[in-house]
N, C-alpha and C. Protein backbone atom coordinates (compact mmCIF):
# COMPACT_ATOMS: atom_id res chain seq x y z
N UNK A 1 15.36 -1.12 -10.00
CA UNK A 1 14.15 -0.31 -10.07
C UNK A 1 14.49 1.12 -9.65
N UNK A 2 14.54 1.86 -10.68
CA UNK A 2 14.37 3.43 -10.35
C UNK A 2 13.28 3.97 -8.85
N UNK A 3 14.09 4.39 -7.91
CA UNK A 3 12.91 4.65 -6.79
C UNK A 3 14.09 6.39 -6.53
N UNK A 4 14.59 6.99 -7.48
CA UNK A 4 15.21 8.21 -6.95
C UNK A 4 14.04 9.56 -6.29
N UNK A 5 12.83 9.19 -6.74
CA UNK A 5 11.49 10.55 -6.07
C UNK A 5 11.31 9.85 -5.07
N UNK A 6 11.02 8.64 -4.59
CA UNK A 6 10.62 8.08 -3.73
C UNK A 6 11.34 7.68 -2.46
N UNK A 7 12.99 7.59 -2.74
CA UNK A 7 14.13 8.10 -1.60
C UNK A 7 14.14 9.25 -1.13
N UNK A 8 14.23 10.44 -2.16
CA UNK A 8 13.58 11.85 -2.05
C UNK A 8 12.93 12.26 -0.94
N UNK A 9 11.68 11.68 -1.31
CA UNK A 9 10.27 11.57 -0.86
C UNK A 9 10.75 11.58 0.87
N UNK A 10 10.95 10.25 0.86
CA UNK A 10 11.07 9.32 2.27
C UNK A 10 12.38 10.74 2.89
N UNK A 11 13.50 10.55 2.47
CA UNK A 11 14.43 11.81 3.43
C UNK A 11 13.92 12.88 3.37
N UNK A 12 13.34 14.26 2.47
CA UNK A 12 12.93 14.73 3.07
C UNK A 12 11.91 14.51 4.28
N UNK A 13 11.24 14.05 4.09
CA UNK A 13 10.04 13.49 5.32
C UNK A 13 11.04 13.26 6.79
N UNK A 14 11.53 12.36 6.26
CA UNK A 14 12.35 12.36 7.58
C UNK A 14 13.43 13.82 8.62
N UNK A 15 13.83 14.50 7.42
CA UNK A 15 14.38 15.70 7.73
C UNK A 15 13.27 16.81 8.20
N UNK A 16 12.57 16.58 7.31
CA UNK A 16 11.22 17.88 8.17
C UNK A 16 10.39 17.70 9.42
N UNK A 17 11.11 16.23 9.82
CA UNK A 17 10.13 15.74 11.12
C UNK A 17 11.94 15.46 12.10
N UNK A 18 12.62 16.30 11.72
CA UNK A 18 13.91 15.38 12.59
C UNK A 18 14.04 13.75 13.01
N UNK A 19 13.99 12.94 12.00
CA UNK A 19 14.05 11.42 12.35
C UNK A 19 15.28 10.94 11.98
N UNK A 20 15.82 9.73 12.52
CA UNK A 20 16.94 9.43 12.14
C UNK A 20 16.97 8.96 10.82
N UNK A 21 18.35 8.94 10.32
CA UNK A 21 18.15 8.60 8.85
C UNK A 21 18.63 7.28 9.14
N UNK A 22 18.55 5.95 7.93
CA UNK A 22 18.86 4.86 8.21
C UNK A 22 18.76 4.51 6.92
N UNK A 23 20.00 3.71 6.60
CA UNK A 23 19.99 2.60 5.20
C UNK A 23 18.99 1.69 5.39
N UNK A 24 18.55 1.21 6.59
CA UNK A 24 17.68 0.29 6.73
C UNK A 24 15.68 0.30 6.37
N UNK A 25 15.95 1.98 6.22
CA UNK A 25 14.59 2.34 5.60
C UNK A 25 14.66 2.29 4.13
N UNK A 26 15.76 2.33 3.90
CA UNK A 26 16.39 2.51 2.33
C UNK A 26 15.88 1.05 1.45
N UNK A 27 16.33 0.30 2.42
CA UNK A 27 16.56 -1.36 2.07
C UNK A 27 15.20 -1.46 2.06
N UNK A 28 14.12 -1.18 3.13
CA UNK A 28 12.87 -1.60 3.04
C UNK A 28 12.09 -1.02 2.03
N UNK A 29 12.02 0.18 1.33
CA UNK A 29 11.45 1.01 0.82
C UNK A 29 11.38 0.16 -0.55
N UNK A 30 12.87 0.37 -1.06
CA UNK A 30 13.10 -0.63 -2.20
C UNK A 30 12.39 -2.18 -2.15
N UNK A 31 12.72 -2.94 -1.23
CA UNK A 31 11.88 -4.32 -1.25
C UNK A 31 10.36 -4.18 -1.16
N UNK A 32 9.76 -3.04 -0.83
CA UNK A 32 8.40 -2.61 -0.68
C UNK A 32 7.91 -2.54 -2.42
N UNK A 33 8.65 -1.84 -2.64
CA UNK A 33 8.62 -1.00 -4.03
C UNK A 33 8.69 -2.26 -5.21
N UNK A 34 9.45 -3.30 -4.81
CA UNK A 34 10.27 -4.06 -6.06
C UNK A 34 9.31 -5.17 -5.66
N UNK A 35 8.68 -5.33 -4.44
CA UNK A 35 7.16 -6.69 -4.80
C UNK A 35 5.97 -6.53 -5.61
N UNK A 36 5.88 -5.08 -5.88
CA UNK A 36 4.99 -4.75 -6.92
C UNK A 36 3.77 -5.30 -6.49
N UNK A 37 3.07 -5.43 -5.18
CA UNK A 37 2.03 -5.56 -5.02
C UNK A 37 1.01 -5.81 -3.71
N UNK A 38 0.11 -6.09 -2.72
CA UNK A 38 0.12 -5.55 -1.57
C UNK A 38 0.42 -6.33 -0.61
N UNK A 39 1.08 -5.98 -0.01
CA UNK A 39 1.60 -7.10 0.80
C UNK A 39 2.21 -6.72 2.43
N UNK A 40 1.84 -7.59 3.05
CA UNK A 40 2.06 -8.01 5.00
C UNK A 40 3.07 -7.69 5.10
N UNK A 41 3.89 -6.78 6.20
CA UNK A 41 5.12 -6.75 6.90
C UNK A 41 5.60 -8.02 7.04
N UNK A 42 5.00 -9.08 7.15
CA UNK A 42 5.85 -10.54 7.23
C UNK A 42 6.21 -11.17 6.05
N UNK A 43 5.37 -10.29 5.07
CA UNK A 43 5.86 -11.26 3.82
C UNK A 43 7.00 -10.15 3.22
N UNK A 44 7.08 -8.71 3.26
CA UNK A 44 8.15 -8.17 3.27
C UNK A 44 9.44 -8.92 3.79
N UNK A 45 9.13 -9.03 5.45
CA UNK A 45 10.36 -9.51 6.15
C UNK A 45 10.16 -10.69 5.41
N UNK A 46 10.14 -11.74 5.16
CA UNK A 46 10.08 -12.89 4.25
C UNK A 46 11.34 -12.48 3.34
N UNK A 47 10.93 -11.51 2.29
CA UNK A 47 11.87 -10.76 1.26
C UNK A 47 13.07 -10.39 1.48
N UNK A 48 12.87 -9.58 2.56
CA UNK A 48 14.00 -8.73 3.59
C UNK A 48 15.22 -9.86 3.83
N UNK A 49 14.87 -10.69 4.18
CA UNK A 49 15.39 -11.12 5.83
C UNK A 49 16.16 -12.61 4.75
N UNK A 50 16.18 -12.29 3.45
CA UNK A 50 17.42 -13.22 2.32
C UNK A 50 19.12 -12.51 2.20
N UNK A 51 18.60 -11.06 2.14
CA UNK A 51 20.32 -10.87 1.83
C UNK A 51 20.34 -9.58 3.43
N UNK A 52 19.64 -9.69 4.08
CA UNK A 52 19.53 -8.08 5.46
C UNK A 52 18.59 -9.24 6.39
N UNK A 53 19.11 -10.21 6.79
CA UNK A 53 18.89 -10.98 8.25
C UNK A 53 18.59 -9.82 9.84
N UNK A 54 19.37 -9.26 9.52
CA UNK A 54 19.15 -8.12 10.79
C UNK A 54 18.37 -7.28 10.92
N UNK A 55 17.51 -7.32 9.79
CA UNK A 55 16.53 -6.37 10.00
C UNK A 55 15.19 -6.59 10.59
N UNK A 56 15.20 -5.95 11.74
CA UNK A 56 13.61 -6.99 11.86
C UNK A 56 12.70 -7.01 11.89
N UNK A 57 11.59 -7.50 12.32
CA UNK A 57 9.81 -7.08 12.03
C UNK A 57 9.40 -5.95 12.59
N UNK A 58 10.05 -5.40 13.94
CA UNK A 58 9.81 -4.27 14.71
C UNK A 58 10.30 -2.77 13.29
N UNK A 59 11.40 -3.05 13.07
CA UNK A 59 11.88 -1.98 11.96
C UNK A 59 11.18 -1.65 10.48
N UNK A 60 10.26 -3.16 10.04
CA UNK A 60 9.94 -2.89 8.90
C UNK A 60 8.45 -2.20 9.06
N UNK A 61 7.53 -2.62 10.30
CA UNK A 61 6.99 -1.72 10.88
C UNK A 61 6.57 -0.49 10.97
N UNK A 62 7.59 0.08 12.03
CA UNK A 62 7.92 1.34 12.09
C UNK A 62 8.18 1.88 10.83
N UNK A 63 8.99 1.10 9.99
CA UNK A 63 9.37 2.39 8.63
C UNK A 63 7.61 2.41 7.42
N UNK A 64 7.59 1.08 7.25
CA UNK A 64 5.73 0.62 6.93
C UNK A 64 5.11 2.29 7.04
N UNK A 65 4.94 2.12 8.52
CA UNK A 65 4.15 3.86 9.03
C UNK A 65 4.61 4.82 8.26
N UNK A 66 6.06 4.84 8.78
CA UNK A 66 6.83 6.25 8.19
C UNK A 66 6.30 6.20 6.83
N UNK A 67 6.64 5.38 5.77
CA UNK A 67 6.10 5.25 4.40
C UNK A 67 4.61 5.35 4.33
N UNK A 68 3.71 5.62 4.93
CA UNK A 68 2.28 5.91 4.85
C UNK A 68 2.58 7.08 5.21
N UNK A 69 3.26 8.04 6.26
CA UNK A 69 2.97 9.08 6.76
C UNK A 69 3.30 9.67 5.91
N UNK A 70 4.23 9.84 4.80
CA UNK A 70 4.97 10.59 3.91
C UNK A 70 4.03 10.53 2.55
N UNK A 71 3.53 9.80 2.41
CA UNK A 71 2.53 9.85 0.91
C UNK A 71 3.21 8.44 0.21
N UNK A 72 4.19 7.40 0.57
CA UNK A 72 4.45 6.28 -0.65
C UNK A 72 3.38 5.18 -0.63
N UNK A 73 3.01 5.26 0.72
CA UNK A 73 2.04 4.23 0.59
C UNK A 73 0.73 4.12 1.38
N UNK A 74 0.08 3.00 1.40
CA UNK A 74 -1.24 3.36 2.45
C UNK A 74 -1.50 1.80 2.72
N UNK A 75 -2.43 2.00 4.03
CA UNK A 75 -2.30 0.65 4.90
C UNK A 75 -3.86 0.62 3.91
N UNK A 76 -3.81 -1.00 4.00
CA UNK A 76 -5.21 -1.76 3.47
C UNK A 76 -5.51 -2.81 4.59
N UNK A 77 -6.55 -2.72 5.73
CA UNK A 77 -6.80 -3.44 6.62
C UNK A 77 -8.43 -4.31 6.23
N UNK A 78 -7.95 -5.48 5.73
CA UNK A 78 -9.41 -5.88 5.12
C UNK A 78 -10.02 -6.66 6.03
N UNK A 79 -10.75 -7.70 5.42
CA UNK A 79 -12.04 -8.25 5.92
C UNK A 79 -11.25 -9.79 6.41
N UNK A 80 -9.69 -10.36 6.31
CA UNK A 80 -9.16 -11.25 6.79
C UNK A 80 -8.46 -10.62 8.26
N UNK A 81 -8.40 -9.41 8.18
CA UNK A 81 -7.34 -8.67 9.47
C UNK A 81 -6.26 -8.65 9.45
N UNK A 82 -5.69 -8.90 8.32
CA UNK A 82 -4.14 -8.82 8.04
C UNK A 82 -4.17 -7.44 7.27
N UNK A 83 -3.56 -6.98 7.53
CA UNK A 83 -2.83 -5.47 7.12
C UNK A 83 -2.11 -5.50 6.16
N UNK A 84 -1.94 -4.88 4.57
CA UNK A 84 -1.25 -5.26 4.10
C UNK A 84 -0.81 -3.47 3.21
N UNK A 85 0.46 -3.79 2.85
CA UNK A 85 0.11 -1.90 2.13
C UNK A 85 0.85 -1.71 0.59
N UNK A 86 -0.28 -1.11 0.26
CA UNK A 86 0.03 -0.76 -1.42
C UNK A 86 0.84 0.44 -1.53
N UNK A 87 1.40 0.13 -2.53
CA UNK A 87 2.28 1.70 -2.52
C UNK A 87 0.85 2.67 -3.78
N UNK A 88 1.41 4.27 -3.45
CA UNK A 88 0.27 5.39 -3.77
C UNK A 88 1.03 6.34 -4.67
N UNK A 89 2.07 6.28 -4.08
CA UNK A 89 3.18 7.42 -5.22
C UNK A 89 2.92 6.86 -6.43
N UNK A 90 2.75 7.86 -7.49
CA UNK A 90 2.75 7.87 -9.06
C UNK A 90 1.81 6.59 -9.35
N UNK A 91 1.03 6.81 -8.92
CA UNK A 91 -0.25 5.27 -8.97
C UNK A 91 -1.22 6.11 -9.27
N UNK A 92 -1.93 5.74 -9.99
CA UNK A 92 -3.51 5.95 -10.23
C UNK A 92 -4.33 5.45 -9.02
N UNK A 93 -5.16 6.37 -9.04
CA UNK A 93 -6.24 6.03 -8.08
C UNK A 93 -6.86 4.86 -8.62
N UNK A 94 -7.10 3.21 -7.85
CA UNK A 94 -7.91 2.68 -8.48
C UNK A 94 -8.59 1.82 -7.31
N UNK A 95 -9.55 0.74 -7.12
CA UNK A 95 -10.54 -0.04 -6.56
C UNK A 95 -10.23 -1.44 -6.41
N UNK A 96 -10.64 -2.03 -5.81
CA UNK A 96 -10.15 -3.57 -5.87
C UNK A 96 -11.20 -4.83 -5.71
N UNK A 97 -11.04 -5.54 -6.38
CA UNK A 97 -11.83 -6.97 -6.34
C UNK A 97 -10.94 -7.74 -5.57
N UNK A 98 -11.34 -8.39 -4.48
CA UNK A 98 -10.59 -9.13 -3.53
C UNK A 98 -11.61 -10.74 -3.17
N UNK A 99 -10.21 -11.75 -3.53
CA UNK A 99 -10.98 -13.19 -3.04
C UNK A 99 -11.18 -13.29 -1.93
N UNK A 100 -12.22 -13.64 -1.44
CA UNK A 100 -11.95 -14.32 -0.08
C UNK A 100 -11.35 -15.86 0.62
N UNK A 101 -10.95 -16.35 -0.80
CA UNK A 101 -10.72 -17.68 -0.59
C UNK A 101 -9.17 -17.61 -0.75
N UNK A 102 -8.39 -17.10 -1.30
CA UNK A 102 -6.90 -16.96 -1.64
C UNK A 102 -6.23 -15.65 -1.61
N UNK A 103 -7.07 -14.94 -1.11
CA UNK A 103 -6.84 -13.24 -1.21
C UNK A 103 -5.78 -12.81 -2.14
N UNK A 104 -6.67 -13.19 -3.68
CA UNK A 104 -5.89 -12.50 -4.62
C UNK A 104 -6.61 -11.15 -5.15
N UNK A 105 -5.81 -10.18 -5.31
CA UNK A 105 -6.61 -8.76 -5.61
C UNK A 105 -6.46 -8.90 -7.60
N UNK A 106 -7.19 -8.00 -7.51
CA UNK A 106 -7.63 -7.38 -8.97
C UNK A 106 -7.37 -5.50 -9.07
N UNK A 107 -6.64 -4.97 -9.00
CA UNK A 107 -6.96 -3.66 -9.11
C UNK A 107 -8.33 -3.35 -10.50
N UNK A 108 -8.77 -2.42 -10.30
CA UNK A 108 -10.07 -1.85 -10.92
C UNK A 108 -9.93 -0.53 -11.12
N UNK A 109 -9.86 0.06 -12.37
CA UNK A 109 -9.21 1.49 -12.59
C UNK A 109 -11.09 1.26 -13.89
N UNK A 110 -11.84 2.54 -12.86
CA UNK A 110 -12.88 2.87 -13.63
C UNK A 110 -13.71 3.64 -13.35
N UNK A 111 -13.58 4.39 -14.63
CA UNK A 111 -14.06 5.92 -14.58
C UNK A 111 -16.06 6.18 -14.44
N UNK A 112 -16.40 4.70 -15.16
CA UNK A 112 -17.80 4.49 -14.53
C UNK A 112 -17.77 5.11 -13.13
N UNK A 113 -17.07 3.87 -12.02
CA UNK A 113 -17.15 3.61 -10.74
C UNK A 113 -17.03 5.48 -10.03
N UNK A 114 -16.21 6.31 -10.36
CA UNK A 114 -15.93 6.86 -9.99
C UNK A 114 -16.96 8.01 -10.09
N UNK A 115 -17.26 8.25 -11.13
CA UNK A 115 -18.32 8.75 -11.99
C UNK A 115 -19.38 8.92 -10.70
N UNK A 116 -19.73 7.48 -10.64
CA UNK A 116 -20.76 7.49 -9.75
C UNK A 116 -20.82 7.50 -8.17
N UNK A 117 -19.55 7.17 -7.82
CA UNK A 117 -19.30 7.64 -6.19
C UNK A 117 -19.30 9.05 -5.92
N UNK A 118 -19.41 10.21 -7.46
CA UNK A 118 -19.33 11.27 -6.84
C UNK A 118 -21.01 11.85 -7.11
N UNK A 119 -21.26 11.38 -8.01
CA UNK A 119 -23.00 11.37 -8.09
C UNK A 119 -23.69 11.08 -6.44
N UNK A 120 -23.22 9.85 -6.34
CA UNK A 120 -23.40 9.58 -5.04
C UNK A 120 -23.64 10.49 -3.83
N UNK A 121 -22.37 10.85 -3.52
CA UNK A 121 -21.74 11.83 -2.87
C UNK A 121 -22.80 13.47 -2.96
N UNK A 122 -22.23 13.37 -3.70
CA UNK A 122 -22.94 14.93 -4.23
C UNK A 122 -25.06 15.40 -3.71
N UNK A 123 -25.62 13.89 -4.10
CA UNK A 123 -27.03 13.48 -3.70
C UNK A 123 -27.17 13.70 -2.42
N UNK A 124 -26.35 13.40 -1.68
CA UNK A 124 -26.02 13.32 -0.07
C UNK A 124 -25.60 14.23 0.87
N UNK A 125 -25.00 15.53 -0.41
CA UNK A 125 -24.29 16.27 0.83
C UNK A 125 -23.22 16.36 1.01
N UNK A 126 -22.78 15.37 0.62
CA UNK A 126 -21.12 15.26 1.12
C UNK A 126 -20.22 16.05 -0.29
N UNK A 127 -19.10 16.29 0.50
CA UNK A 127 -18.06 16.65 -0.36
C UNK A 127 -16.92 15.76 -0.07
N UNK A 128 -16.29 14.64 -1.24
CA UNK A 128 -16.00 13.38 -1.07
C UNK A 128 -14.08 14.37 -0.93
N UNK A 129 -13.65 13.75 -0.25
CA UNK A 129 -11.78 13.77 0.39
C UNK A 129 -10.94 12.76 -0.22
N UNK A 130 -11.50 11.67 0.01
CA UNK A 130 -11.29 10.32 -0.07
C UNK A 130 -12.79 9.18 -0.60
N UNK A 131 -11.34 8.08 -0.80
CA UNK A 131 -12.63 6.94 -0.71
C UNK A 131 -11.64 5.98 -1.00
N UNK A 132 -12.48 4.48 -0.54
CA UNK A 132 -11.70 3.24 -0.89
C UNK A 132 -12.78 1.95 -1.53
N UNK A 133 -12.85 1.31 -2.37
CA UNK A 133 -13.72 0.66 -3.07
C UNK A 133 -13.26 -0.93 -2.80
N UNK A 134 -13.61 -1.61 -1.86
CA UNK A 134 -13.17 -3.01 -1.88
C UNK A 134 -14.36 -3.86 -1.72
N UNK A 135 -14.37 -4.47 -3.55
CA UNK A 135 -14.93 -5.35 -3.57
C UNK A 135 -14.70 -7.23 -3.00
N UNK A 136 -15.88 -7.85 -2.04
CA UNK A 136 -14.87 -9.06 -1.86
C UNK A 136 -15.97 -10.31 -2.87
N UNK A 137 -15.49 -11.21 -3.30
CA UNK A 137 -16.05 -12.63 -3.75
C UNK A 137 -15.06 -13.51 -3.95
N UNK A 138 -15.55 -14.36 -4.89
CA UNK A 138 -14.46 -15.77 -5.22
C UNK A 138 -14.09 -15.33 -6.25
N UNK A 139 -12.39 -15.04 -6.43
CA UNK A 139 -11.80 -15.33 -8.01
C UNK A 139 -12.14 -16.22 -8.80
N UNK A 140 -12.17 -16.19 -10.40
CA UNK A 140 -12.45 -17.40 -11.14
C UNK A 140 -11.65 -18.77 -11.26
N UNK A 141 -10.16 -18.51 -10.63
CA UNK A 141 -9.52 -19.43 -10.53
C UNK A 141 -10.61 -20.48 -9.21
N UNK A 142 -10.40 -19.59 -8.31
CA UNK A 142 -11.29 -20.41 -6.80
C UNK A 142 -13.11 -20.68 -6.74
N UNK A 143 -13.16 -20.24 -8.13
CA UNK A 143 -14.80 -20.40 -8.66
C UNK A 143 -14.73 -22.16 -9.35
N UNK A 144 -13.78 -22.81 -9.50
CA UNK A 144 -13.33 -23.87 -10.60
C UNK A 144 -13.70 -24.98 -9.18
């Protein structure tokens, strides 16, 4: 998997904040990148911890952050309390349908939705920065 902007990304960040550099952020970044989808520091280390045993939950952690602080990714703390983080680099902004029974996501890329969070917004006063759209119910698999 091509991740050469996103190594980039991560060393400068680290150079403009004086942090140490480490293959071991290298290793995580890539296994972050190559699950293609959102997922727990434990199920990373899960990934990790087949061919890089030494790396450990404290490290994937700490770098987790570093990779939010820099722009690759962002923490998703839902309605189970497990923390899990999507990557944001070269991603479309999009919304999510989330089970509560198997916590399988749906990304939701829609220009309706958006349309109208700024309608929203706008009615109110606000001038929108951000936003995060998490829908929760039963998938149709867990609807059966």
């Amino acid at each position: 998997m091509p991740l050469h902007n996103e190594l980039a990304i991560l060393n400068g960040y680290i150079r403009k904040n004086n942090l140490k550099s480490s293959s071991q952020r290298g290793i995580i970044l890539e296994a972050f990148l190559s699950s293609n989808r959102h997922i727990t520091a434990d199920e990373l280390r899960d990934i990790i911890k087949i061919e890089n045993p030494n790396i450990g939950i404290a490290t994937i952690y700490r770098t987790m952050k570093l990779l939010c602080e820099c722009g690759l990714c962002r923490e998703l703390i839902l309605e189970d309390g497990k923390t899990r983080f999507e990557a944001v680099y070269d991603h479309e902004h999009h919304d999510h349908l989330i089970c509560t029974k198997c916590g399988a996501f749906v990304e939701i890329l829609s220009p309706e939705i958006e349309k109208l969070q700024k309608k929203i917004a706008r009615k109110n006063g606000f001038i929108l920065k951000s936003h995060r759209l998490n829908l929760y119910g039963i998938c149709k698999a867990c609807s059966k």
